[in-house]
Protein backbone atom coordinates (compact mmCIF):
# COMPACT_ATOMS: atom_id res chain seq x y z
CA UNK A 1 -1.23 -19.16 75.37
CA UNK A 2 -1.94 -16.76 72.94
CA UNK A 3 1.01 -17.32 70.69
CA UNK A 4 -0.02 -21.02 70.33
CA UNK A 5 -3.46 -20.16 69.35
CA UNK A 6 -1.83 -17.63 66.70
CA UNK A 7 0.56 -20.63 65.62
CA UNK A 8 -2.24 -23.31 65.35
CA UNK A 9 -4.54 -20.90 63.55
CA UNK A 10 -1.49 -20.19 60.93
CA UNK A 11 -0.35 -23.58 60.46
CA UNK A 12 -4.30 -24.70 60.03
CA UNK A 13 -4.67 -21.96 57.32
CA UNK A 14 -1.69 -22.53 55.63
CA UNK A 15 -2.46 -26.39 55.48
CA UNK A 16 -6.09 -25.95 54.39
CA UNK A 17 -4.50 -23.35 51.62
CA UNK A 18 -1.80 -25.49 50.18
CA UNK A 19 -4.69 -28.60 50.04
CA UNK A 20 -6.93 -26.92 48.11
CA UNK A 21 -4.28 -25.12 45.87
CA UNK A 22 -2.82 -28.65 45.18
CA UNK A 23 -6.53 -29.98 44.34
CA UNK A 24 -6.59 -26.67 41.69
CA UNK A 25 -3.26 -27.92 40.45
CA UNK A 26 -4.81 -31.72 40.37
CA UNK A 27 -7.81 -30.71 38.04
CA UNK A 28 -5.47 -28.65 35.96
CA UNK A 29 -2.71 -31.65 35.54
CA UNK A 30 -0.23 -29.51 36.50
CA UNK A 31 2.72 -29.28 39.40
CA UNK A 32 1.34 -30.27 42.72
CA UNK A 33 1.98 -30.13 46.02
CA UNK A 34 4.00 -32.92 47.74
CA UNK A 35 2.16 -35.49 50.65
CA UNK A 36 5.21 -35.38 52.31
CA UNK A 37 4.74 -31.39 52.39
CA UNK A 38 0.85 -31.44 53.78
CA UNK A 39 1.76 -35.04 56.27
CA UNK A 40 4.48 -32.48 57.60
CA UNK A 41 1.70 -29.37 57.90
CA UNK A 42 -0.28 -31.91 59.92
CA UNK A 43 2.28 -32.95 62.34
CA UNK A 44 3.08 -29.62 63.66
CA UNK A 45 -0.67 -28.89 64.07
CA UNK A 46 -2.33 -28.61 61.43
CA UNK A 47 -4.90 -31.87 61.98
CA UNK A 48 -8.01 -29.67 61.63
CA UNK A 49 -6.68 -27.22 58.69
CA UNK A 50 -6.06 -30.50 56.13
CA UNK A 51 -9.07 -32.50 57.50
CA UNK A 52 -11.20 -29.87 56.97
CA UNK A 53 -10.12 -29.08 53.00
CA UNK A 54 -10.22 -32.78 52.43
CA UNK A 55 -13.68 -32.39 53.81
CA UNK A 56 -14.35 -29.14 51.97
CA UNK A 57 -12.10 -29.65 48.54
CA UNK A 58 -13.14 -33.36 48.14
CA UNK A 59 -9.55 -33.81 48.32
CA UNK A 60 -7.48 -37.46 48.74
CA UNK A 61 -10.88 -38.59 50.10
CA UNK A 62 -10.45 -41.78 47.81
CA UNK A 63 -6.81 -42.49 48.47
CA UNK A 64 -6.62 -44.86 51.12
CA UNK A 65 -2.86 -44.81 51.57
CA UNK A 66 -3.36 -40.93 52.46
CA UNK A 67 -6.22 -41.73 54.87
CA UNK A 68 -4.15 -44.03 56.31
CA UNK A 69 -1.09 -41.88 56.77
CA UNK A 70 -3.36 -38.96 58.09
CA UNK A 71 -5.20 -41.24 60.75
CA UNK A 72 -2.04 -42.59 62.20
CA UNK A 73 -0.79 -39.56 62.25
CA UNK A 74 -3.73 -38.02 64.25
CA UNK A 75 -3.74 -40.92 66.60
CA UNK A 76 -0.14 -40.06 67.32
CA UNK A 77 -0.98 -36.53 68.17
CA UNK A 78 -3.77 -38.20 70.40
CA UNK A 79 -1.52 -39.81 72.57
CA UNK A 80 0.76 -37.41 73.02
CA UNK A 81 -2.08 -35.05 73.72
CA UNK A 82 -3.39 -38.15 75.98
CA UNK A 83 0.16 -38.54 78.02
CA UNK A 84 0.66 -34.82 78.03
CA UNK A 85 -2.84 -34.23 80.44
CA UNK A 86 -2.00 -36.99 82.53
CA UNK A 87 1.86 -36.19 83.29
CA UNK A 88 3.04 -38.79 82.14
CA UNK A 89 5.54 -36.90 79.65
């Protein structure tokens, strides 16, 4: 249990990191960091880590197609989550 707590808490750093680096690199017009990059972050865990430096950084708040992409991908991890407790996977 405690190596999945260590993993979560890394992948939830890193993500919140690399958002708020790539929100740096947005107000400086230079190089940023792919979606595809901080969608793939999120998927493995870190849901909390980018939600909270979008909440913190003001970052992709306006883009709807990224809200979009980060919602479905949270209600994906619900489910599983969901179907997971109840034995059903």
């Amino acid at each position: 249990m405690e190596v999945l707590l260590t993993y979560f808490l890394v992948v939830n750093i890193t993500v919140f990191i690399l958002a708020g680096y790539d929100k740096y690199q947005a107000r400086k017009n230079k190089r940023r960091i792919p979606e595809n990059t901080l969608f793939f972050l999120e998927a493995i865990g870190g849901t909390v880590g980018l939600f909270l430096a979008m909440l913190f950084f003001r970052h992709k708040t306006s883009k709807s197609s990224f809200i979009i992409k980060f919602s479905f991908i949270f209600f994906i991890q619900i489910v599983l989550v969901y179907l997971k407790l109840t034995n059903k996977i």
